[in-house]
N, C-alpha and C. Protein backbone atom coordinates (compact mmCIF):
# COMPACT_ATOMS: atom_id res chain seq x y z
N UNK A 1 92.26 114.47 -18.37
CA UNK A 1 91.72 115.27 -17.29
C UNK A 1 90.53 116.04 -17.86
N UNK A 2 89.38 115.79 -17.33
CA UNK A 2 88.42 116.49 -17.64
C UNK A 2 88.29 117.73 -17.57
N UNK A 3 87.07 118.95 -18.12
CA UNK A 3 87.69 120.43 -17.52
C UNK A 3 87.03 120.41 -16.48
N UNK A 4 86.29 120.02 -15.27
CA UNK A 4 85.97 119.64 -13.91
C UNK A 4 87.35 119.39 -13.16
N UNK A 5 87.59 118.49 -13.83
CA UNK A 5 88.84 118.31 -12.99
C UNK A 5 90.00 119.05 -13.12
N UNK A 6 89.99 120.34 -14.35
CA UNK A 6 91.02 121.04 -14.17
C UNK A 6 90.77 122.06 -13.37
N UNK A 7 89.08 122.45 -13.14
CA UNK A 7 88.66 123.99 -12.82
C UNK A 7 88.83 123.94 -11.27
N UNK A 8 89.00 122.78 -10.46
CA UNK A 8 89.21 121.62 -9.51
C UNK A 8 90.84 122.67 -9.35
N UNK A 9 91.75 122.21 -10.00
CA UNK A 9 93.01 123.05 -9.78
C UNK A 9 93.32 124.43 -9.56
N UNK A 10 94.16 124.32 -7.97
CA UNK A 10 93.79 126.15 -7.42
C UNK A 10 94.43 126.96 -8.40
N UNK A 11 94.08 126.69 -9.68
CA UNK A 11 94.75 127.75 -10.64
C UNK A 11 93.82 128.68 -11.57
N UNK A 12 93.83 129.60 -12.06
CA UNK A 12 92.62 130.17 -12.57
C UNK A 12 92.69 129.80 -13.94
N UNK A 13 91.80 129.04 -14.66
CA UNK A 13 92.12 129.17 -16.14
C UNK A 13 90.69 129.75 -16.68
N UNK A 14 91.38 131.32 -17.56
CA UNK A 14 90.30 131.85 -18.36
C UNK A 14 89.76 131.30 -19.09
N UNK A 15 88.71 131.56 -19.91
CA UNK A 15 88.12 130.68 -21.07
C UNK A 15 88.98 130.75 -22.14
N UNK A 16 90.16 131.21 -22.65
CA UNK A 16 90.89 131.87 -23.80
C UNK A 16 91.84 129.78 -23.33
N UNK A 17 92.25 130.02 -21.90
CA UNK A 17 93.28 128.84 -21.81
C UNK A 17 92.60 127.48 -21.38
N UNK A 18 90.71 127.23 -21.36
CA UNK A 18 90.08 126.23 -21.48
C UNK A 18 90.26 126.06 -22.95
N UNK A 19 89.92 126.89 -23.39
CA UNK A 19 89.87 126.20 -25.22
C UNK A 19 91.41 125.99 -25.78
N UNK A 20 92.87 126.52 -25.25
CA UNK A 20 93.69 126.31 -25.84
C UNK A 20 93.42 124.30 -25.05
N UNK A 21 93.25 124.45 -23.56
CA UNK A 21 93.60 123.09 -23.28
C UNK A 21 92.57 121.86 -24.46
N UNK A 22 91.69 122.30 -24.50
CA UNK A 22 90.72 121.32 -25.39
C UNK A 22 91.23 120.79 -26.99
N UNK A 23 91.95 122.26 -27.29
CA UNK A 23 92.23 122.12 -28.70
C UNK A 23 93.43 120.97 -28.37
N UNK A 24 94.22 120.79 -27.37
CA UNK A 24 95.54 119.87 -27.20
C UNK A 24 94.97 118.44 -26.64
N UNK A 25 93.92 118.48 -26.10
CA UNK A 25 93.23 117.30 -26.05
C UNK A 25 92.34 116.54 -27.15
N UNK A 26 92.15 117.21 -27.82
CA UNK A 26 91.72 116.58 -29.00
C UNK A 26 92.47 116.49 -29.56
N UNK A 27 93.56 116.87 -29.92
CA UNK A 27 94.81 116.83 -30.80
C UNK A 27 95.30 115.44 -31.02
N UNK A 28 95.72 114.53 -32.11
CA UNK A 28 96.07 113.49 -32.17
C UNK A 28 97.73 113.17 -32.34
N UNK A 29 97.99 114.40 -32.45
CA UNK A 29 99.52 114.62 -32.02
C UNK A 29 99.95 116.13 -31.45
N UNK A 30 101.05 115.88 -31.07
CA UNK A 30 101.17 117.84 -30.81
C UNK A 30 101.31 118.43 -31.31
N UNK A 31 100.81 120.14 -31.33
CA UNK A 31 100.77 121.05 -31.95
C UNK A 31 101.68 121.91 -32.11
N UNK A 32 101.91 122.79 -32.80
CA UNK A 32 103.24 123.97 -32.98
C UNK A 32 102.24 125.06 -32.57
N UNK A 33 102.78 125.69 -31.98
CA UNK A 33 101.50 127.31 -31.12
C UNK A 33 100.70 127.49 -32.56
N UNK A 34 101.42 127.91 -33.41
CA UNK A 34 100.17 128.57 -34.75
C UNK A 34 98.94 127.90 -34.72
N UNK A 35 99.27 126.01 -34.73
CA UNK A 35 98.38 124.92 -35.37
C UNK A 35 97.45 125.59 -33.54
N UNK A 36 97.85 125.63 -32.70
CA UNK A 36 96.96 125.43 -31.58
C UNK A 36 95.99 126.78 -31.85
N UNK A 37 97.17 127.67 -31.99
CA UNK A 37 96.18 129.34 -32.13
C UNK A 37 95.10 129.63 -33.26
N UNK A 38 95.33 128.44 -34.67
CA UNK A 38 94.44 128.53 -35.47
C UNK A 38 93.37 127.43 -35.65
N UNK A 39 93.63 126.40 -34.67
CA UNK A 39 92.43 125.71 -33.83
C UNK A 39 91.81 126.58 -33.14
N UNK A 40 92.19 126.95 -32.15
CA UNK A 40 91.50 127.75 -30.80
C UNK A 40 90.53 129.34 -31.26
N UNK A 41 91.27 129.50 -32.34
CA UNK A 41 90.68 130.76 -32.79
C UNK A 41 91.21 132.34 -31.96
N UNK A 42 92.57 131.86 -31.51
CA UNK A 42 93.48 132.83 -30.75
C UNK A 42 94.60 133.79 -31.17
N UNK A 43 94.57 135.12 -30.76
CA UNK A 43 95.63 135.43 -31.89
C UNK A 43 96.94 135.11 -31.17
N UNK A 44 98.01 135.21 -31.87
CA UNK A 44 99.51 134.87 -31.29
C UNK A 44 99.83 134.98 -30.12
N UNK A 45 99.65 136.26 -29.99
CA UNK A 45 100.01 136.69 -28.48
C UNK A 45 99.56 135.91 -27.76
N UNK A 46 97.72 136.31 -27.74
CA UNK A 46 97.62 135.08 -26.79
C UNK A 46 97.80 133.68 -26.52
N UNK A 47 98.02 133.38 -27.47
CA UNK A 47 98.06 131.51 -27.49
C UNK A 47 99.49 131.52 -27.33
N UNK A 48 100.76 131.86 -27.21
CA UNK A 48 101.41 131.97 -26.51
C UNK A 48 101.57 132.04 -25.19
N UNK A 49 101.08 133.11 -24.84
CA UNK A 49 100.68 133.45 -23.66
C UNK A 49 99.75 132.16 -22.47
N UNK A 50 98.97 131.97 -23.15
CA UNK A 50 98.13 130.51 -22.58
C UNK A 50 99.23 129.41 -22.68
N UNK A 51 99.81 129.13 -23.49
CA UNK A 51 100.50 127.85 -23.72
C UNK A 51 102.14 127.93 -22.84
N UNK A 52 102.52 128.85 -22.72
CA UNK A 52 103.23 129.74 -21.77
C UNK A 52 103.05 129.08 -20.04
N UNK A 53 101.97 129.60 -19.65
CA UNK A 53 100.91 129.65 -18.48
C UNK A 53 100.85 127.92 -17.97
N UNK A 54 100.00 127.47 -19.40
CA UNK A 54 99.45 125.88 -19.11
C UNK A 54 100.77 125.00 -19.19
N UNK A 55 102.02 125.63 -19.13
CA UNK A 55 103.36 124.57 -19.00
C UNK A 55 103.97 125.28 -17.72
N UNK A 56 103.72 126.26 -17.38
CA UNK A 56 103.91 126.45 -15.82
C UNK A 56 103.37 125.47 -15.20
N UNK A 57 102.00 125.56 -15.29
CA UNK A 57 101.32 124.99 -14.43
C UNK A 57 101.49 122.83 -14.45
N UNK A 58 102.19 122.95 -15.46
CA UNK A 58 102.39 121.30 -15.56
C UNK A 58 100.62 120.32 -16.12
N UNK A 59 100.17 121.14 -17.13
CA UNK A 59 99.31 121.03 -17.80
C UNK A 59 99.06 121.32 -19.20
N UNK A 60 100.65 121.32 -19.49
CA UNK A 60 101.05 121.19 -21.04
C UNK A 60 102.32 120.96 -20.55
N UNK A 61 102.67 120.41 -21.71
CA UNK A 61 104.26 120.08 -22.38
C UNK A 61 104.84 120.52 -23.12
N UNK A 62 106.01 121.06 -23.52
CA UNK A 62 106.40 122.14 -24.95
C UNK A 62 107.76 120.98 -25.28
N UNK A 63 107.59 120.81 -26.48
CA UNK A 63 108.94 119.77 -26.49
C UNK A 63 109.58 120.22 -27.82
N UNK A 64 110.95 120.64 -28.33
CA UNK A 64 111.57 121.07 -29.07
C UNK A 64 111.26 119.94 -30.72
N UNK A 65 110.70 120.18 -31.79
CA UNK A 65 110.60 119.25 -33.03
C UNK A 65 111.63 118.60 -33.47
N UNK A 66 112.35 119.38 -33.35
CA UNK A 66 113.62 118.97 -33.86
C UNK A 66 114.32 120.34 -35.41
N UNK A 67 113.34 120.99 -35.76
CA UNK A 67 113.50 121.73 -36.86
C UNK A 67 113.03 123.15 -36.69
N UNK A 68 114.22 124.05 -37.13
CA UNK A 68 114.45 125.10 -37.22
C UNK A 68 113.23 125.77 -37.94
N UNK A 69 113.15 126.93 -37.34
CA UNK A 69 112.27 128.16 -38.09
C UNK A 69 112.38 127.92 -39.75
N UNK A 70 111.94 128.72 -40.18
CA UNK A 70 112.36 128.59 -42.11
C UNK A 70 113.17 129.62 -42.14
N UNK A 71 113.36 130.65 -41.39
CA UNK A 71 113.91 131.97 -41.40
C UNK A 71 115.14 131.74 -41.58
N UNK A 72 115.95 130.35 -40.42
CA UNK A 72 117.00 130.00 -40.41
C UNK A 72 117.94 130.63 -39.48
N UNK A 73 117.01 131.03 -38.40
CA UNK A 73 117.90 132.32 -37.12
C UNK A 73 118.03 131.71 -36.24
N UNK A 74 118.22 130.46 -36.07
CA UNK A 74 118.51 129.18 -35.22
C UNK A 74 117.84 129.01 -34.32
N UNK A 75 116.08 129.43 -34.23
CA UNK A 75 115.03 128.95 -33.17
C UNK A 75 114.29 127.72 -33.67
N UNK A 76 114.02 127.59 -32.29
CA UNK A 76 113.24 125.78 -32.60
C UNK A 76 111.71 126.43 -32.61
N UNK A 77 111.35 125.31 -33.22
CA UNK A 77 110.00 124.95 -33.31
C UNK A 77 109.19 124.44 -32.30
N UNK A 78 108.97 124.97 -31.46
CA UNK A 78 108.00 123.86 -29.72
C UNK A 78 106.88 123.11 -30.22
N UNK A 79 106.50 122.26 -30.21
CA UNK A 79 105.30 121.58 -30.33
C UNK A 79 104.79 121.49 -28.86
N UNK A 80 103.32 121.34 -28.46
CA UNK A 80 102.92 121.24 -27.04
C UNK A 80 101.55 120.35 -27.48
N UNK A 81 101.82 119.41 -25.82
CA UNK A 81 100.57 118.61 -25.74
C UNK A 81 100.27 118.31 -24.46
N UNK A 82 98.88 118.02 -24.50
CA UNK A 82 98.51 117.88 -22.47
C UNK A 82 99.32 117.15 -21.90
N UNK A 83 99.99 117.24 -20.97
CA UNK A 83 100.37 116.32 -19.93
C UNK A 83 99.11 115.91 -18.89
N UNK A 84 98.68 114.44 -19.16
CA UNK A 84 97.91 113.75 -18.37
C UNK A 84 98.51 113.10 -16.95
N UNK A 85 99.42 112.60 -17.09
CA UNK A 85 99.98 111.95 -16.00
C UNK A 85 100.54 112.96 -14.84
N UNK A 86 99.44 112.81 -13.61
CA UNK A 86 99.62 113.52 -12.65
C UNK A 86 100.88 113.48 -11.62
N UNK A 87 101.64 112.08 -11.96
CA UNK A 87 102.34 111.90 -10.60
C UNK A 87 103.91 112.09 -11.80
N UNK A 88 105.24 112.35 -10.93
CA UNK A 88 106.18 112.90 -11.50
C UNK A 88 106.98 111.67 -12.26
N UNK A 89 107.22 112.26 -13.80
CA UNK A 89 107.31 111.28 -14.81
C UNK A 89 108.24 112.25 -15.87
N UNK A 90 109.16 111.64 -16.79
CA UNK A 90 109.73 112.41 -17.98
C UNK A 90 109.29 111.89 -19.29
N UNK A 91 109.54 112.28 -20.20
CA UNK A 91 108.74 112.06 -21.57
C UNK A 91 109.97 111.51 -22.94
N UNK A 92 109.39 110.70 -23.52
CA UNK A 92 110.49 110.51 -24.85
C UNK A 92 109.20 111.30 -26.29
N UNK A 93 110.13 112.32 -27.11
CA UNK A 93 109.51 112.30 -28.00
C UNK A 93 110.35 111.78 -29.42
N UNK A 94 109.29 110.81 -30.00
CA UNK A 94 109.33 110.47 -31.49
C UNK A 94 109.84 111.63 -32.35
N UNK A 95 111.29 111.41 -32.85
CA UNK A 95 111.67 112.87 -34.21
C UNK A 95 110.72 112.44 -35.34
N UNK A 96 110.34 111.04 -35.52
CA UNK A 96 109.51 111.18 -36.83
C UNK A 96 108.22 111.31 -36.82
N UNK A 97 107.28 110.94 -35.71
CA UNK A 97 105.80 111.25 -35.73
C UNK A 97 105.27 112.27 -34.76
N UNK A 98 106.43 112.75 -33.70
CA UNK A 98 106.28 113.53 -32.93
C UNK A 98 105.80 113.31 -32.00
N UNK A 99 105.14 112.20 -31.34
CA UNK A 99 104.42 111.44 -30.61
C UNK A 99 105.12 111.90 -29.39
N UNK A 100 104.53 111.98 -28.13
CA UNK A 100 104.77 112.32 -26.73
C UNK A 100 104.89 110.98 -26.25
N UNK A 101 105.80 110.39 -24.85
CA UNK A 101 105.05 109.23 -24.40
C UNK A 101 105.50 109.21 -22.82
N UNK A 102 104.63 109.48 -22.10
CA UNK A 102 104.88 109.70 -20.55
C UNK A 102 105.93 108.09 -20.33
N UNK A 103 106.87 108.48 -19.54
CA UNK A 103 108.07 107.40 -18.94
C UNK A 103 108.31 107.51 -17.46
N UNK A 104 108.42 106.50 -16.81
CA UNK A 104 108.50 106.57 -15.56
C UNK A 104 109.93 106.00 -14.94
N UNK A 105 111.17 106.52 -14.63
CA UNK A 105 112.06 105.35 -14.23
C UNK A 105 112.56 105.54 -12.87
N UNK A 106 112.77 105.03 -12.52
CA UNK A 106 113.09 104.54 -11.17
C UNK A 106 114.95 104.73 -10.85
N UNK A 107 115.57 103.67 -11.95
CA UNK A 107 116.57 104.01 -12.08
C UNK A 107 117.44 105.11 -12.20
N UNK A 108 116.82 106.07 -13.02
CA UNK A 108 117.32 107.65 -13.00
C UNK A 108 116.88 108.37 -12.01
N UNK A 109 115.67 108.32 -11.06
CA UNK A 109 115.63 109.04 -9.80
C UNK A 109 116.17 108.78 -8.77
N UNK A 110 116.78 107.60 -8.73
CA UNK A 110 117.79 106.81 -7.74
C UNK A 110 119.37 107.67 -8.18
N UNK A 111 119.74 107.73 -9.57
CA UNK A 111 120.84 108.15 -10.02
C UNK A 111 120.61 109.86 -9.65
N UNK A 112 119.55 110.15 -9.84
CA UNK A 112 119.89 111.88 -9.38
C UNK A 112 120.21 111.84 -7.85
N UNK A 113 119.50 110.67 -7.15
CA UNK A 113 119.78 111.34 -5.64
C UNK A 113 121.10 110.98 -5.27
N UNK A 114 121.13 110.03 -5.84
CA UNK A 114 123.23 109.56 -5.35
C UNK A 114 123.94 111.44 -6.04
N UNK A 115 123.79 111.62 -7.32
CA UNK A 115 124.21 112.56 -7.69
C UNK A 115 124.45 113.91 -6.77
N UNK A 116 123.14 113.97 -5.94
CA UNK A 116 122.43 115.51 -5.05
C UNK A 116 123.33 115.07 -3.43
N UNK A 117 123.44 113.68 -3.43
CA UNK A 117 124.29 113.41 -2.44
C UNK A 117 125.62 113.54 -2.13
N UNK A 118 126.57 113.37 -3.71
CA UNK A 118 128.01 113.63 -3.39
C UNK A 118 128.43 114.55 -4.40
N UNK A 119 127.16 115.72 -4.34
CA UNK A 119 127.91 117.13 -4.97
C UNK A 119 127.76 118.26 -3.78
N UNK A 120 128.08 119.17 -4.41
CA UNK A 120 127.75 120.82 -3.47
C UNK A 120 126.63 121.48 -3.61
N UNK A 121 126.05 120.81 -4.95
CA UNK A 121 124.39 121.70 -5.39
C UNK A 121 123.46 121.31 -4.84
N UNK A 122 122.49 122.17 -4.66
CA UNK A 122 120.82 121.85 -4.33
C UNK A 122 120.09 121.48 -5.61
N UNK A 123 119.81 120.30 -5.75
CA UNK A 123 118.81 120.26 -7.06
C UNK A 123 118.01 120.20 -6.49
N UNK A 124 116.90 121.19 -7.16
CA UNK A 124 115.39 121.50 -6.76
C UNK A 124 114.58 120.79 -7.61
N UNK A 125 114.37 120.71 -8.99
CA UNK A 125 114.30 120.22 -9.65
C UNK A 125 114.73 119.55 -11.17
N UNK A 126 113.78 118.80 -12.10
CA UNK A 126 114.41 118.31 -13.38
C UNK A 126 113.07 118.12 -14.03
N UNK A 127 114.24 117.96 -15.37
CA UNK A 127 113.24 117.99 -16.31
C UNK A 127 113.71 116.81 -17.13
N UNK A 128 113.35 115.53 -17.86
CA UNK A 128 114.36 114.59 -18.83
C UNK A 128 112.82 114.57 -19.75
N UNK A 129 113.58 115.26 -21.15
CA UNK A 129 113.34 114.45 -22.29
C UNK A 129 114.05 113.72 -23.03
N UNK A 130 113.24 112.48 -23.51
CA UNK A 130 114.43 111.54 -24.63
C UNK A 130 113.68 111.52 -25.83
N UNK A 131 114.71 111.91 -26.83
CA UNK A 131 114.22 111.79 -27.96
C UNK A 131 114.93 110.86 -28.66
N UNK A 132 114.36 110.42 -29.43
CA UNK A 132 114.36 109.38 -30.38
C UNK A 132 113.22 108.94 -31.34
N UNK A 133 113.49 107.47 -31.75
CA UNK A 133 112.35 107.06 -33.05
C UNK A 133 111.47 105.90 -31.47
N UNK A 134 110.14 106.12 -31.95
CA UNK A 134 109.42 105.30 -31.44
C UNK A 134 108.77 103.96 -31.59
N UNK A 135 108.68 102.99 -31.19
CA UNK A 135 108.51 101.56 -31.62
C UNK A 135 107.35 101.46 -33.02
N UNK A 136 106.77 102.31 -32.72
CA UNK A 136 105.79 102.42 -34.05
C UNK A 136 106.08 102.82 -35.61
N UNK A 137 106.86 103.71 -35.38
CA UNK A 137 107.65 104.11 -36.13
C UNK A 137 108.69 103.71 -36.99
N UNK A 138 109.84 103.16 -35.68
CA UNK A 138 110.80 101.63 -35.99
C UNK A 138 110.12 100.47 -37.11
N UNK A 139 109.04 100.45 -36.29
CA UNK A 139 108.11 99.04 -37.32
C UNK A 139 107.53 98.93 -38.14
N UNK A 140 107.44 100.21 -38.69
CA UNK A 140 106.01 100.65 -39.57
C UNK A 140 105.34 100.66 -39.18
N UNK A 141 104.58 100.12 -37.91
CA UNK A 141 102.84 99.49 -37.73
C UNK A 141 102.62 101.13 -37.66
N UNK A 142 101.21 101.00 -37.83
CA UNK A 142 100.52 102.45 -37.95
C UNK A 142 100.29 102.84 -36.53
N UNK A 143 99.91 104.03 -35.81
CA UNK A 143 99.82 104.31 -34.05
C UNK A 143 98.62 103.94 -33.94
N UNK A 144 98.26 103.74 -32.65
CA UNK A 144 97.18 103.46 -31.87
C UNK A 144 96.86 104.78 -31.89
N UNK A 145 95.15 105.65 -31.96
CA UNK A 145 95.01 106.82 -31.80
C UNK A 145 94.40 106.65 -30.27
């Protein structure tokens, strides 16, 4: 998505959360907030704060690494990367290269609505990540950038 086509979105993005989005578009994998905030040239707060914002808005992704702080106080690590794909989709991320990869199934949105049909709840919405190892990964071959 170009930034035309984001400024296009009735959402306001300051210049602080154009450059966090750029730094995640150039990114060749996803970032952990620091790596984005010491790209962007942002201090913590804010690049939090932006990266925060741009996953409200469904114009980032925050996906758990898999590995704990160093501290060892049992918080995860978020990595975040643009979400390009405009129409509604869930994501598998790679534990070993970290790689994002938009997924589309059919089968599981069929299985939530039987689900929303013979319970008592309102599901409003969802969220599915799958993690696992990715075919590239599996194979050795090196990624497509």
């Amino acid at each position: 998505m170009s930034e035309q086509q984001v400024r296009k979105r009735p959402v306001r993005l300051s210049s602080l959360r154009l450059r966090v989005l750029a730094v995640l578009e150039e990114a060749n994998a996803p970032l952990t907030a620091a790596e984005v905030g010491q790209r962007a040239g942002t201090s913590t707060a804010s690049t939090y704060r932006a990266l925060g914002f741009l996953v409200q808005q469904h114009l980032v992704i925050a996906v758990p690494d898999g590995n704990l702080l160093p501290t060892g106080d049992e918080r995860r690590v978020w990595r975040y990367a643009r979400c390009v794909e405009k129409r509604h989709h869930h994501h598998f991320v790679c534990k070993a290269c970290h790689s994002i990869i938009d997924i589309r199934c059919s089968d599981f949105e069929r299985a939530l609505a039987a689900l929303t049909l013979n319970s008592e709840h309102l599901i409003e919405s969802h969220e599915l990540t799958l993690v696992g190892t990715c075919v590239h990964c599996l194979s050795g071959e090196s990624h497509p950038q």
